[in-house]
Each structure stands twice: as structure tokens, then as C-alpha cells.
N, C-alpha and C. Protein backbone atom coordinates (compact mmCIF):
# COMPACT_ATOMS: atom_id res chain seq x y z
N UNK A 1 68.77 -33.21 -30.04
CA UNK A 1 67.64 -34.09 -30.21
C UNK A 1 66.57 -33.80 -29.16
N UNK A 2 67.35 -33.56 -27.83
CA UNK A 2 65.79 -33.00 -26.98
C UNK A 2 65.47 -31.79 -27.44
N UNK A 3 66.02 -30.78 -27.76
CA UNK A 3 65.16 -29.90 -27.64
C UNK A 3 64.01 -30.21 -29.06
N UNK A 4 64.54 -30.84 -30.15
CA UNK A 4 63.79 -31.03 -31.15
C UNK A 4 62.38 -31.42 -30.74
N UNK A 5 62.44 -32.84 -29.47
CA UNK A 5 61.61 -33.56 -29.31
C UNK A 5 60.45 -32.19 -28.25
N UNK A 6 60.96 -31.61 -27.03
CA UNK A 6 60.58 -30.53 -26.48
C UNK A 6 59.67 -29.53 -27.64
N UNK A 7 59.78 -29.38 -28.29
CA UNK A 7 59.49 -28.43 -29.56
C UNK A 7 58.35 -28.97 -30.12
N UNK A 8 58.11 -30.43 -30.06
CA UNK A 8 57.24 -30.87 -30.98
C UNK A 8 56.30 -31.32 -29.90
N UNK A 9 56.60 -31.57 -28.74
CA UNK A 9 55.81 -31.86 -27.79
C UNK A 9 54.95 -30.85 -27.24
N UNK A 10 56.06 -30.06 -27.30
CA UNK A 10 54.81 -27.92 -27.09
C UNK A 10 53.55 -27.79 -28.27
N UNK A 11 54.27 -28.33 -29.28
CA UNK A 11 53.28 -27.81 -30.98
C UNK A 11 52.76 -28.54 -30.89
N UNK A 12 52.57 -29.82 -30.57
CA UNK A 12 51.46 -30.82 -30.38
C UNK A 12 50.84 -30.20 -29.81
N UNK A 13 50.77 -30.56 -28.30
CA UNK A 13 49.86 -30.19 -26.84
C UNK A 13 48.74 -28.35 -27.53
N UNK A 14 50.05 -27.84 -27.87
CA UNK A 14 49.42 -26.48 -28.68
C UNK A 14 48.21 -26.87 -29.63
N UNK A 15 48.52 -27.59 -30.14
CA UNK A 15 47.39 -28.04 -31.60
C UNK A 15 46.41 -28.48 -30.79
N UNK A 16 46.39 -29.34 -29.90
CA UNK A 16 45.47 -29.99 -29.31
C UNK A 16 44.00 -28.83 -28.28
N UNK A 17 45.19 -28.20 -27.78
CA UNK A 17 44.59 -27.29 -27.33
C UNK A 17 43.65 -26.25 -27.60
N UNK A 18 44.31 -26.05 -29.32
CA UNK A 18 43.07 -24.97 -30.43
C UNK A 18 41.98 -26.07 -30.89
N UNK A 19 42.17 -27.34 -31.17
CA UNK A 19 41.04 -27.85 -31.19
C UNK A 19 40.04 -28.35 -30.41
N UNK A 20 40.44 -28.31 -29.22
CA UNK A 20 39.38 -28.68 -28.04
C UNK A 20 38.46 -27.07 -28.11
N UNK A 21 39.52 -26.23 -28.25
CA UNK A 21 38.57 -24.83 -27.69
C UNK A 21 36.99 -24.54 -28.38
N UNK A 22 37.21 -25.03 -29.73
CA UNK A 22 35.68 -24.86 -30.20
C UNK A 22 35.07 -25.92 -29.73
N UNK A 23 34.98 -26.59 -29.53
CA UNK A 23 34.42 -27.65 -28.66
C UNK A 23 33.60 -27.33 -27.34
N UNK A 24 34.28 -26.57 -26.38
CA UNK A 24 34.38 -26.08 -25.46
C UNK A 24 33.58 -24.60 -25.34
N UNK A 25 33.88 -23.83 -26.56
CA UNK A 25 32.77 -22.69 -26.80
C UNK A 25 31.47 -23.19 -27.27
N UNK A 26 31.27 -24.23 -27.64
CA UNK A 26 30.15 -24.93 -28.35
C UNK A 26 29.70 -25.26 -27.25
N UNK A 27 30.02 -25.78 -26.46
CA UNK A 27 29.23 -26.53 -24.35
C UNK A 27 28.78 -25.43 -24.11
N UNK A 28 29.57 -24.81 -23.94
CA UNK A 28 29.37 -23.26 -22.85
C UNK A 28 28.12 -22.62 -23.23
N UNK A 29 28.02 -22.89 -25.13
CA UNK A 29 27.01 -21.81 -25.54
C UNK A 29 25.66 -23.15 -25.53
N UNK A 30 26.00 -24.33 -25.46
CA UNK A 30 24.60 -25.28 -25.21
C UNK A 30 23.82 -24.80 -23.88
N UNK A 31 25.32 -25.09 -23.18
CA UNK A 31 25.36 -24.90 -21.41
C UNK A 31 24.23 -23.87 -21.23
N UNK A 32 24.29 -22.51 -21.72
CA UNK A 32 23.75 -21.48 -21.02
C UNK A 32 22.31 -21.56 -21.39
N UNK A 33 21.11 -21.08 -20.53
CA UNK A 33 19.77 -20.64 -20.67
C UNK A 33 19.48 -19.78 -21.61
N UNK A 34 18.86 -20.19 -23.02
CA UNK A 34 18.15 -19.10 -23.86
C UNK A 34 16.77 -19.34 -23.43
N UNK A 35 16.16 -17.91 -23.36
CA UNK A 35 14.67 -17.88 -22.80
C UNK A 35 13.95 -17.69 -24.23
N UNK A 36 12.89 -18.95 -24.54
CA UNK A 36 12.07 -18.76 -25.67
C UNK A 36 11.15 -17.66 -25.76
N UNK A 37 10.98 -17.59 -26.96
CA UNK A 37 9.42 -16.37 -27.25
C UNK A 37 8.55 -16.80 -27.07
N UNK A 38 7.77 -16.74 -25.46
CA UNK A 38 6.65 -17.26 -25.28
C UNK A 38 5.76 -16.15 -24.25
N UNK A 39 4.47 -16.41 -24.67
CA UNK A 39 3.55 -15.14 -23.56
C UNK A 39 3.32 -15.43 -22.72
N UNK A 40 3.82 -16.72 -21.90
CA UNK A 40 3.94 -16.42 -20.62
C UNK A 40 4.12 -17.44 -19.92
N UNK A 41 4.39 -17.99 -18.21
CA UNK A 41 4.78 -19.15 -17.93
C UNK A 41 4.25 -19.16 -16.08
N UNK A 42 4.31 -20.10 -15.61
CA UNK A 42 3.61 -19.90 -14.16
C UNK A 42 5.02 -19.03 -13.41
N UNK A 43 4.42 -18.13 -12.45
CA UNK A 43 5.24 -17.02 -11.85
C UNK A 43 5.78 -15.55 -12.33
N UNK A 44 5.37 -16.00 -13.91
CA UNK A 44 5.61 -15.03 -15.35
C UNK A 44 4.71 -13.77 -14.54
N UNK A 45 5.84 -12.28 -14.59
CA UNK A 45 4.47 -10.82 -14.02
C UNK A 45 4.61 -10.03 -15.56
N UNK A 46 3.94 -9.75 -16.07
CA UNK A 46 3.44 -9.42 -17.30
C UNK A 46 3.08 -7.42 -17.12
N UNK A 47 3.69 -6.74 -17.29
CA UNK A 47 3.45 -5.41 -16.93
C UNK A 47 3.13 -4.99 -18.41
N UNK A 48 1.78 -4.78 -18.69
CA UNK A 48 1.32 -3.74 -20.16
C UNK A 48 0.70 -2.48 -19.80
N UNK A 49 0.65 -1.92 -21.48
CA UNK A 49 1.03 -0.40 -21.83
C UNK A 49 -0.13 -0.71 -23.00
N UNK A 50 -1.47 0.48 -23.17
CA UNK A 50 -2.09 0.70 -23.99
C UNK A 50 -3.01 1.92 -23.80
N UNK A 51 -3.26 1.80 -25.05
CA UNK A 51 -4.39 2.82 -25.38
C UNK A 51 -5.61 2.21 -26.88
N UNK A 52 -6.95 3.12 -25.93
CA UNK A 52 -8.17 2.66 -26.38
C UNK A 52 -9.08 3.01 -26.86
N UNK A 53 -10.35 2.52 -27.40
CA UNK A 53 -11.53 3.44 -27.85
C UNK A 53 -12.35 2.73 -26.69
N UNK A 54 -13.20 3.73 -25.56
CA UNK A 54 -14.05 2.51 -24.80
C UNK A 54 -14.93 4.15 -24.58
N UNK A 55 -16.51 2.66 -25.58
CA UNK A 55 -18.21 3.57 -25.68
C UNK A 55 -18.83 3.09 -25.28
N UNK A 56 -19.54 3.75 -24.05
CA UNK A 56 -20.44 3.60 -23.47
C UNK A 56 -22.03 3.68 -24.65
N UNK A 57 -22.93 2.95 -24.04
CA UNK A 57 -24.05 3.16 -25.19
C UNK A 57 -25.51 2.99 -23.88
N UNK A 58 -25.88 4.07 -24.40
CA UNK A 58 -27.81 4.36 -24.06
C UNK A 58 -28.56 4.49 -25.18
N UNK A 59 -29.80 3.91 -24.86
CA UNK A 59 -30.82 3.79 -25.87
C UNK A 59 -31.55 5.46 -25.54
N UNK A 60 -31.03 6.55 -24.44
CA UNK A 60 -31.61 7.52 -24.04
C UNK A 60 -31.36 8.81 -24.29
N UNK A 61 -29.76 8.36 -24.26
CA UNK A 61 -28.50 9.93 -23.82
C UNK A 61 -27.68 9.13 -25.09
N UNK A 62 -27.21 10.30 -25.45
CA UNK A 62 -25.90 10.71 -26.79
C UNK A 62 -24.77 10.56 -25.95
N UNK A 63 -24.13 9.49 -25.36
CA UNK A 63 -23.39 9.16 -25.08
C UNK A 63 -22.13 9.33 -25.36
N UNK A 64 -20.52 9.88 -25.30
CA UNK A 64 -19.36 10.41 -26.15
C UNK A 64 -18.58 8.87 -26.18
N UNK A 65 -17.51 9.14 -26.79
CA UNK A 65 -16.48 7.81 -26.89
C UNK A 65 -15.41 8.83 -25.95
N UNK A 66 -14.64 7.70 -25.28
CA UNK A 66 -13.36 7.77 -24.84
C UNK A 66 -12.55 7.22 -25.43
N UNK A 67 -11.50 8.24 -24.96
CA UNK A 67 -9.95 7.77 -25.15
C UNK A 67 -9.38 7.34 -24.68
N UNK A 68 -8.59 6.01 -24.37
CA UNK A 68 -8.17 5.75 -23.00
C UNK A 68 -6.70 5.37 -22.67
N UNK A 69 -6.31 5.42 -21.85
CA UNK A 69 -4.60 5.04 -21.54
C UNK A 69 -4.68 4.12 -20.24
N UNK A 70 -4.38 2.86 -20.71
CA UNK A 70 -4.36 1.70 -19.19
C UNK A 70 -2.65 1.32 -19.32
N UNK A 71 -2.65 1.36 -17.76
CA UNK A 71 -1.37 0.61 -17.43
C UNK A 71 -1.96 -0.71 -16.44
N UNK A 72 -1.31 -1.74 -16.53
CA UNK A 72 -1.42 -2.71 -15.97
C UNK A 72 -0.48 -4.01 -15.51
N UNK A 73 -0.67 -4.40 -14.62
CA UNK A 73 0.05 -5.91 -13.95
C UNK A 73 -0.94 -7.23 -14.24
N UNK A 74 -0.05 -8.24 -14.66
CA UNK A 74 -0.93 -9.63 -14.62
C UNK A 74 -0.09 -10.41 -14.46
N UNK A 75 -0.28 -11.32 -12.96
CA UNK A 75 0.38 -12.35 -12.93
C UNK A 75 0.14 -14.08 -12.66
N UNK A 76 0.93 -14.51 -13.67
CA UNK A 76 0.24 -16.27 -14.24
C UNK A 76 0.41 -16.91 -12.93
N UNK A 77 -0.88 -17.48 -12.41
CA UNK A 77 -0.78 -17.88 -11.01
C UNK A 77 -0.61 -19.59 -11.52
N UNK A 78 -1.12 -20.43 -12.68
CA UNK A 78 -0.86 -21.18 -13.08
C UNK A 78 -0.73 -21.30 -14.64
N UNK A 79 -0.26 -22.03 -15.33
CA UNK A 79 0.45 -22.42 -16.90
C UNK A 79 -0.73 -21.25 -17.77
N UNK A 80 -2.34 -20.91 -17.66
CA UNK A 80 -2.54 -20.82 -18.06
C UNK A 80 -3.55 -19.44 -17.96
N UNK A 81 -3.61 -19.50 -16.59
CA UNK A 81 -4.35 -18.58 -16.04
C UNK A 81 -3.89 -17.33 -15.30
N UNK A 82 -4.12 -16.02 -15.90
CA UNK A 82 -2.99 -14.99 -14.86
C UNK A 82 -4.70 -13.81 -14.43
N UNK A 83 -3.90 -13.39 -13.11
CA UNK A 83 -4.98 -12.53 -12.61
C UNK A 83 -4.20 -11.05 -13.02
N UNK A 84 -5.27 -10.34 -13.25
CA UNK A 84 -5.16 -8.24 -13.76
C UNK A 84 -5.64 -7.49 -13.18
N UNK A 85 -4.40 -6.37 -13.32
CA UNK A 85 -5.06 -5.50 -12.22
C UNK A 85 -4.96 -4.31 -12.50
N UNK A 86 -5.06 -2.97 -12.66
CA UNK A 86 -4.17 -2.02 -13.01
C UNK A 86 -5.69 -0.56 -13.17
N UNK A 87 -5.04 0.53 -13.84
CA UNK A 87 -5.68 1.74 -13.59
C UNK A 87 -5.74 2.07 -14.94
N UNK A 88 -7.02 3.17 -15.41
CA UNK A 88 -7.50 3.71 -16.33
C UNK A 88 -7.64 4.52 -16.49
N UNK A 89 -7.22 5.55 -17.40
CA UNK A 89 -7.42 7.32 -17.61
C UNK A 89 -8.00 7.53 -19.27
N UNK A 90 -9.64 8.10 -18.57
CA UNK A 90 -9.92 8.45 -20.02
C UNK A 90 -10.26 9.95 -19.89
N UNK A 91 -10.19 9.83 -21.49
CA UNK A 91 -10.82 11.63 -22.28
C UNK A 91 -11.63 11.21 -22.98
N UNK A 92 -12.63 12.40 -23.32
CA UNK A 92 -13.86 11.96 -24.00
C UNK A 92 -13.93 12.93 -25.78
N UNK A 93 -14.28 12.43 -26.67
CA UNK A 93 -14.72 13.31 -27.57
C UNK A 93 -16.27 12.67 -28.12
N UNK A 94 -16.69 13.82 -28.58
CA UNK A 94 -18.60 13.78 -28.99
C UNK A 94 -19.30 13.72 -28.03
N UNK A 95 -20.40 13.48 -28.11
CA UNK A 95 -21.53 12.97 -27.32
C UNK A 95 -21.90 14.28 -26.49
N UNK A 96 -23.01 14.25 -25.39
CA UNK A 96 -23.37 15.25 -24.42
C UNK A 96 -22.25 15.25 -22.98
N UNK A 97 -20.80 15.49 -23.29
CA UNK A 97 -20.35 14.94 -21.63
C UNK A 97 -20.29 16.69 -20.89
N UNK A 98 -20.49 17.32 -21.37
CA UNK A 98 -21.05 18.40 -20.66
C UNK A 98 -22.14 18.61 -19.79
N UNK A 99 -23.46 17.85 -19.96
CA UNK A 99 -24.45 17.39 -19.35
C UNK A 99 -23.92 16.34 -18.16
N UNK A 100 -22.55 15.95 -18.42
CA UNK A 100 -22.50 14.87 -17.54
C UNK A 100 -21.31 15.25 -16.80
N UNK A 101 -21.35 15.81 -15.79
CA UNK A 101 -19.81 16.75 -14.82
C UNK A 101 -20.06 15.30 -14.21
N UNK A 102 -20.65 14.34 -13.55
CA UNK A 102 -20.66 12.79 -13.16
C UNK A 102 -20.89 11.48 -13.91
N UNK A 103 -20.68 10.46 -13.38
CA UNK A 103 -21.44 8.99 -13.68
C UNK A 103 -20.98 8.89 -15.13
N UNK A 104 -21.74 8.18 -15.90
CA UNK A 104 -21.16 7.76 -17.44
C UNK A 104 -20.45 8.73 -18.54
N UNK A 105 -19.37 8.36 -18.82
CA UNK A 105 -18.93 8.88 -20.08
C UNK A 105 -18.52 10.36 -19.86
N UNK A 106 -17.72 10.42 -19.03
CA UNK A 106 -17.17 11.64 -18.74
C UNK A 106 -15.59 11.06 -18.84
N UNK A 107 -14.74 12.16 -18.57
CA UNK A 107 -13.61 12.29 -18.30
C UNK A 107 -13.15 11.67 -16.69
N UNK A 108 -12.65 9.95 -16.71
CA UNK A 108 -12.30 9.76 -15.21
C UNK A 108 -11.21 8.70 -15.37
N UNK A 109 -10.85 8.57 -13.77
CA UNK A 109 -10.20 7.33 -13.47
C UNK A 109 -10.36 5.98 -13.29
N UNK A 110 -10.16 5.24 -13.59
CA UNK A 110 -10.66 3.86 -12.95
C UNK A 110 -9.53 2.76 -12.76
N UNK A 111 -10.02 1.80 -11.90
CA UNK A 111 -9.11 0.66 -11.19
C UNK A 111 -10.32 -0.82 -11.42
N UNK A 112 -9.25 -1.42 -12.05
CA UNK A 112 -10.01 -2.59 -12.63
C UNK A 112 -9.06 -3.72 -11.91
N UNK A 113 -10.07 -4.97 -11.82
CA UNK A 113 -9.16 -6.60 -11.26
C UNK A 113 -9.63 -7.48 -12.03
N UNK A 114 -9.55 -8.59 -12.67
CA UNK A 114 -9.95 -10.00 -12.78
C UNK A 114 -8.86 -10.77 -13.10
N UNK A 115 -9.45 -11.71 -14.46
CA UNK A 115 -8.46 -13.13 -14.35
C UNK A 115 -8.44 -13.43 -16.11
N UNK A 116 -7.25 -14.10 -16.75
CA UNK A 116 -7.63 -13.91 -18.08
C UNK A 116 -7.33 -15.79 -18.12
N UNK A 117 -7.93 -15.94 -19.42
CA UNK A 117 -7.35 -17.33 -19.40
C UNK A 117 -6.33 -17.75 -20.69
N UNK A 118 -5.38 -17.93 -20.67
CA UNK A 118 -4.32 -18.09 -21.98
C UNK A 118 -4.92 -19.22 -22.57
N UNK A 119 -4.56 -20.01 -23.94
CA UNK A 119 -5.23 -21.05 -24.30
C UNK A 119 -3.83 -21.84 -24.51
N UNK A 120 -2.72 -21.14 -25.21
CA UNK A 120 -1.26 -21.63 -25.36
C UNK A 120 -0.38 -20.92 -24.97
N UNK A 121 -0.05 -20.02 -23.71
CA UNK A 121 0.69 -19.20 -23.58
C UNK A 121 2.41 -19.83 -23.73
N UNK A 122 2.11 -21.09 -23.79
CA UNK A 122 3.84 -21.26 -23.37
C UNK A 122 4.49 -21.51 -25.19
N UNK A 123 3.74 -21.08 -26.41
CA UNK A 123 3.74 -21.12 -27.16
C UNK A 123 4.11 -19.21 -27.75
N UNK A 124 4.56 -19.08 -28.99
CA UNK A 124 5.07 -17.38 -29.11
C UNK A 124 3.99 -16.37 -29.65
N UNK A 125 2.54 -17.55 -29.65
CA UNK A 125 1.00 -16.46 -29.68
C UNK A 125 0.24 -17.03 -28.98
N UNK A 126 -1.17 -16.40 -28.30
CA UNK A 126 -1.79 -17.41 -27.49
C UNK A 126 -3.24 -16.13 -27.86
N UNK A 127 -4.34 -17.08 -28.06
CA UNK A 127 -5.78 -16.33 -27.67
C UNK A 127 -6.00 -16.25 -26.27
N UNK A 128 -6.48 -14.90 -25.69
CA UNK A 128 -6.75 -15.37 -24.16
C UNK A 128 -8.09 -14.66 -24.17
N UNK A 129 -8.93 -15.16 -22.99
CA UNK A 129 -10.34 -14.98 -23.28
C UNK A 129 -10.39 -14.59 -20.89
N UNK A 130 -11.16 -13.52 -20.29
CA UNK A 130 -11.36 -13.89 -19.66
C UNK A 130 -12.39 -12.35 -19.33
N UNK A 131 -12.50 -11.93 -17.51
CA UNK A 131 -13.52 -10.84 -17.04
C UNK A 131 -13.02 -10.06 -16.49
N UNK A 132 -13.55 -8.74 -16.33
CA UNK A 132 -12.55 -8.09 -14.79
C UNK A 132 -13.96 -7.12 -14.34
N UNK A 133 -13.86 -6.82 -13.42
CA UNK A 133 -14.59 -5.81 -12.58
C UNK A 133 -14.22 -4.53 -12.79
N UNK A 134 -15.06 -3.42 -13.42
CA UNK A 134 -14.07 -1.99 -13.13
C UNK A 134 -14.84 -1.02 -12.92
N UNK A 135 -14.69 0.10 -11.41
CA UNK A 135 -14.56 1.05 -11.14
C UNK A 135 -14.35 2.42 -11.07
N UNK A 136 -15.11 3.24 -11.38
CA UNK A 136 -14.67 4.38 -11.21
C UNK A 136 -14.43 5.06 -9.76
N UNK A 137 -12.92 5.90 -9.91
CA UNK A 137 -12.81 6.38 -9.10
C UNK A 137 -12.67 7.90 -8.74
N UNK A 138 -12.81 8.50 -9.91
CA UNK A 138 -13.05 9.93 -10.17
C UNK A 138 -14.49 10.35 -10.88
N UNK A 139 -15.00 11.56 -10.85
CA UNK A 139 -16.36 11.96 -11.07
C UNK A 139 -17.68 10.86 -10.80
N UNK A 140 -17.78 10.38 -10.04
CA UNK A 140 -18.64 8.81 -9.84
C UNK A 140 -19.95 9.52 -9.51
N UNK A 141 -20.53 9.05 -9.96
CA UNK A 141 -21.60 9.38 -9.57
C UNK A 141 -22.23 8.50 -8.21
N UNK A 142 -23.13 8.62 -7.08
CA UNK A 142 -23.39 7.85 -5.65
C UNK A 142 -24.14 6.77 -6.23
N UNK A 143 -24.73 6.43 -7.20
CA UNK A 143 -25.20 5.09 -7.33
C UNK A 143 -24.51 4.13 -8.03
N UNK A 144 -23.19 4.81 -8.67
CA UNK A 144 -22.58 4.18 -9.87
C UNK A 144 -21.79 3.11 -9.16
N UNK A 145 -22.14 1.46 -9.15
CA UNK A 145 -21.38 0.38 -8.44
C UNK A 145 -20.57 -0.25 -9.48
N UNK A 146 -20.26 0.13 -10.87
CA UNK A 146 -19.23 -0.57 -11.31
C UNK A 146 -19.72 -1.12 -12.63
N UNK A 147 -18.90 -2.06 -13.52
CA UNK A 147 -19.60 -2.64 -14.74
C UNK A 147 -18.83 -3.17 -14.24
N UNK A 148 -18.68 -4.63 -14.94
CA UNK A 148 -18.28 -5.95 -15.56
C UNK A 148 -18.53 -6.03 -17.11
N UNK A 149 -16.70 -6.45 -17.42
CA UNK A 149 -16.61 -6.81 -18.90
C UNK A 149 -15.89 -8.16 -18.79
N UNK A 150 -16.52 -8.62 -20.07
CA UNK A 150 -15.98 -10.02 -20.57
C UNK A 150 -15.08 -9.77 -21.62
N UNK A 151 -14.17 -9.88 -21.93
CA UNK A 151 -13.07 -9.53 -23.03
C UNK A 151 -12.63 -10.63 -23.82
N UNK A 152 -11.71 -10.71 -24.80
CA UNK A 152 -11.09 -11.69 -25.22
C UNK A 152 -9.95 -10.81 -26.30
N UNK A 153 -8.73 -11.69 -26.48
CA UNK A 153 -7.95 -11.08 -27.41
C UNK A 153 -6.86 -11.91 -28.16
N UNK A 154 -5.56 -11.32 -28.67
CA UNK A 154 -4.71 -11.91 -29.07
C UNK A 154 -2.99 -11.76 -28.63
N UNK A 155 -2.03 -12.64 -28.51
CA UNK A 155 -1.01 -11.73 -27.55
C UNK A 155 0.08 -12.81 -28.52
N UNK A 156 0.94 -11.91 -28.73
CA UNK A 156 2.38 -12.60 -29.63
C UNK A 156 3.69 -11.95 -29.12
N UNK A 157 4.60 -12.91 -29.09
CA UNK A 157 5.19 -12.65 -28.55
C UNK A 157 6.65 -12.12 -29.66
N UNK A 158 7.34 -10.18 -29.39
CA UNK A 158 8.13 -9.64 -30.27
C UNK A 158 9.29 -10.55 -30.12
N UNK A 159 9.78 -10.41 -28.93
CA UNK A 159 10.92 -11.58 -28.73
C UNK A 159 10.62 -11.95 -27.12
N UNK A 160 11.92 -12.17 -26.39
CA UNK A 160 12.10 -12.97 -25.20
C UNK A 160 10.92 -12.14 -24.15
N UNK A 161 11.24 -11.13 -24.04
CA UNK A 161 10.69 -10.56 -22.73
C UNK A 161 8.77 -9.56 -23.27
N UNK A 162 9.27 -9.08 -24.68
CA UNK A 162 7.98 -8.09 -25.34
C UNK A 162 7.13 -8.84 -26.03
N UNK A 163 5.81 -8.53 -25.31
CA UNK A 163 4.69 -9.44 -26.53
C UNK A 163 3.79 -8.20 -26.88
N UNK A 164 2.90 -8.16 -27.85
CA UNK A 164 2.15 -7.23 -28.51
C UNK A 164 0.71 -7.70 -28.67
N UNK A 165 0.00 -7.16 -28.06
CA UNK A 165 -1.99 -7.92 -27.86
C UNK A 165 -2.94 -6.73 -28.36
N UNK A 166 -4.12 -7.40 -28.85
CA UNK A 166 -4.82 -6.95 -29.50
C UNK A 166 -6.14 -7.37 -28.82
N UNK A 167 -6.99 -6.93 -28.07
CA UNK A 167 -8.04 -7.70 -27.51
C UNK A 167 -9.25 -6.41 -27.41
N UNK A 168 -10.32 -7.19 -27.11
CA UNK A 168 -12.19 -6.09 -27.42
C UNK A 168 -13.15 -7.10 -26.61
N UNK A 169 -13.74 -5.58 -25.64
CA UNK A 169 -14.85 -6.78 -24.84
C UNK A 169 -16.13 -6.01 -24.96
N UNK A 170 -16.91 -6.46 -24.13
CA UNK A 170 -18.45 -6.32 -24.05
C UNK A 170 -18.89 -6.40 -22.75
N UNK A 171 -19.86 -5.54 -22.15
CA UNK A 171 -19.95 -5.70 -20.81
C UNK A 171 -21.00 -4.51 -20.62
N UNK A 172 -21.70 -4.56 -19.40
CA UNK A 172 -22.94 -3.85 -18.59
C UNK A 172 -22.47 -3.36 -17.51
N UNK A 173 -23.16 -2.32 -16.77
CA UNK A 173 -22.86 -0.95 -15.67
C UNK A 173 -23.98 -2.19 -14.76
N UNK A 174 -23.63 -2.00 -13.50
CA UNK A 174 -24.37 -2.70 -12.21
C UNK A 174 -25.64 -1.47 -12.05
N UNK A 175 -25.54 -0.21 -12.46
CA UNK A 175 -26.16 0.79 -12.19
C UNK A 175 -26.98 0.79 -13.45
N UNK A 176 -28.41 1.27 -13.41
CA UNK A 176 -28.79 1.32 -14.30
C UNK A 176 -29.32 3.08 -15.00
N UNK A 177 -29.24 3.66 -16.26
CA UNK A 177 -29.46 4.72 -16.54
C UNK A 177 -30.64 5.60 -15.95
N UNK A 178 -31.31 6.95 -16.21
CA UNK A 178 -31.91 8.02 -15.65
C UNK A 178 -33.42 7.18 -15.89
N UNK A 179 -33.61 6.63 -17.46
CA UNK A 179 -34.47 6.02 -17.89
C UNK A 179 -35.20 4.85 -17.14
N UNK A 180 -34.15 4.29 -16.43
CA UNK A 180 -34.04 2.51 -16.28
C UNK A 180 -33.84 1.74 -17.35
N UNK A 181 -32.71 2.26 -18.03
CA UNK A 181 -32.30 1.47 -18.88
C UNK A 181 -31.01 1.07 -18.76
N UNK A 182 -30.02 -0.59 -19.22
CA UNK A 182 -29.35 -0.99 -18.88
C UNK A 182 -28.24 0.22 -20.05
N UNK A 183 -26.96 0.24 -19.77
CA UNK A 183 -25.54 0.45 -20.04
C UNK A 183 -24.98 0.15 -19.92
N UNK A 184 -24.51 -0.59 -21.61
CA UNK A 184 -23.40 -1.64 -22.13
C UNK A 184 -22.20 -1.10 -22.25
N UNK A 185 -21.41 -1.53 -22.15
CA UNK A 185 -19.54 -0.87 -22.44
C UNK A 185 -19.12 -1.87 -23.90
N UNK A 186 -18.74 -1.02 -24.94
CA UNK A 186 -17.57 -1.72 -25.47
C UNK A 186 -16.39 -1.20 -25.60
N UNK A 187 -15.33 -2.18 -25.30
CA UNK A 187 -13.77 -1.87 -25.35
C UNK A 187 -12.71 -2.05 -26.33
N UNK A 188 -12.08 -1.76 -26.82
CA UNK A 188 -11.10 -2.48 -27.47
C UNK A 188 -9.46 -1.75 -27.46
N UNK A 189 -8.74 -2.59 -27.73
CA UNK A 189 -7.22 -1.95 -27.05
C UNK A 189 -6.46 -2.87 -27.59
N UNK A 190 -5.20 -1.92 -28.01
CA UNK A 190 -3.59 -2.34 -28.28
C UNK A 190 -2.66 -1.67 -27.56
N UNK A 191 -1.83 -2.98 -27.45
CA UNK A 191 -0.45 -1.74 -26.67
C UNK A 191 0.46 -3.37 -26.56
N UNK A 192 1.28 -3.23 -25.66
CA UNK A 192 2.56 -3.65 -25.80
C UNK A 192 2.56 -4.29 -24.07
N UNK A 193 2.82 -5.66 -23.59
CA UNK A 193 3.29 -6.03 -22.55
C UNK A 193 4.27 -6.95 -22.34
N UNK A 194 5.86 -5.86 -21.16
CA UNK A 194 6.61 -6.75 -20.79
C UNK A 194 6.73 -7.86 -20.31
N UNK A 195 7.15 -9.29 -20.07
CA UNK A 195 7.17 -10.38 -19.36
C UNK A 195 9.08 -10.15 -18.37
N UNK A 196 8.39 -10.20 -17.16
CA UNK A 196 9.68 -10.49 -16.18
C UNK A 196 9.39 -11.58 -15.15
């Protein structure tokens, strides 16, 4: 009779035991941190990858289009706002850039900074609208101090960490052409940025 009772007291406690366990895998998997699909969050560093069409335009000179390849850092200093920073390599096709071994619309480097503004980043698309300052730092010509562009775009997020943006700006050279005439930039660019 004990061991009967021993026997049934094991197969109990046993039974009891397989049914707590899903229970228990069910906590564990509440328990743990899933990170949502969102473009971005305060402390969020955002490292993107693209390439571009960016034309310079004169009412004077046959100006070429570039090709461009930017890498870049942006990081959300608050919920909504992240500052950018990063470097630019273009190539040129059309236009006169043979006439131009310097200054506009040649083949160069550049290093750009500003600030973008998200509208819903903590959401899995967000419009962001903001400026940056940019530089050349190869073939420059001695008067050439820089343009400023105003941009705006679109950024969605693939899953947890990859979002995919689509954004085009507009913007003027601080320097003005041979003519005295102003030189507008337009930009536009896709590519792909990590969130860590």
C-alpha cells in the first residue's frame, strides 16, 4: 500500500510540474525585452549608408550632376531631435567639369553637420524635416565657404535595429559664382540606416 501511495504521489507532483512549465515559459517570454520597430528614441546613434544624385545649378556654366556616396552618424539628443554628421564622396557625369579642376561640381570630398527634426520617431515611420552645413574638403576652391541645405524626408523602420529613408533638399553656396550669381544645390538620397 505505500509504495502504491509513493507512486501516485511522484505522478501527481510529476503532472503538476508539466503544467506549471508552460506557464512559466509564458513569464519568461513576457519577462524578456522585445525592442519595437521604431526610428528612433533619445540616446538612439543611428549610423546610415547612401547614395545620390546632388546638381549643382548656374544660370552661367553647364554645370555636371554628381554621384554621390555618404556615410553618416546621427544622434537623438532628445525624443525628437537628432544632430548629423558624416562625409561625402562624389563623381561627376555631364556638364563642363573639365573646365573645373576646382570649386563647383567637380569630383570631391565633403564633411557635413546639422540637426534633423523627427515628427514621430518613436512610431515604425516618421517624416523628418531639418539643415546641415556642408564643406568641401578636396579640390576647394579659396573663396568657396560652404552651402547650406534644408532637407526633408521619409524614414521606416525594416525591423528592430534597420530603417530605410528617402529624403531631397534645396540649398545655396555662401560663395557666389564667376558671374555674381547665386548657386543652388539640389539633393536627393536613399540608403539604409542602422539604429544602436
Amino acid at each position: 500500500m505505500r509504495v502504491v501511495l509513493i507512486v501516485l504521489l511522484l505522478f501527481t507532483h510529476g503532472a503538476r510540474a508539466n503544467a506549471q512549465a508552460p506557464e512559466e515559459t509564458k513569464q519568461e517570454i513576457a519577462d524578456e525585452e522585445i525592442e519595437p520597430r521604431i526610428v528612433g528614441k533619445p540616446g538612439a546613434l543611428l549610423v546610415g549608408f547612401s547614395g545620390y544624385v546632388d546638381k549643382f545649378s548656374s544660370s552661367e556654366d553647364p554645370l555636371p550632376a554628381l554621384f554621390t556616396f555618404q556615410t553618416d552618424v546621427a544622434w537623438f539628443f532628445t525624443r525628437k531631435i537628432a544632430f548629423q554628421g558624416g562625409f561625402i564622396g562624389t563623381a561627376t557625369l555631364g556638364g563642363d567639369s573639365e573646365d573645373y579642376p576646382e570649386g563647383f561640381g567637380v569630383p570631391a570630398l565633403y564633411a557635413f553637420g546639422g540637426a534633423l527634426y523627427y515628427f514621430t520617431p518613436q512610431s515604425m515611420a516618421s517624416f523628418y524635416a531639418g539643415g546641415e552645413y556642408r564643406a568641401q574638403l578636396t579640390q576647394r576652391a579659396d573663396s568657396d565657404a560652404g552651402a547650406i541645405i534644408a532637407k526633408g524626408g521619409l524614414q521606416g523602420a525594416m525591423s528592430s535595429r534597420v530603417s530605410v529613408f528617402l529624403e531631397g533638399g534645396y540649398g545655396f553656396g555662401f560663395t557666389r559664382g564667376d558671374e555674381d550669381e547665386l548657386i543652388s544645390r539640389y539633393v536627393g538620397s536613399i540608403g539604409l540606416r542602422v539604429r544602436f
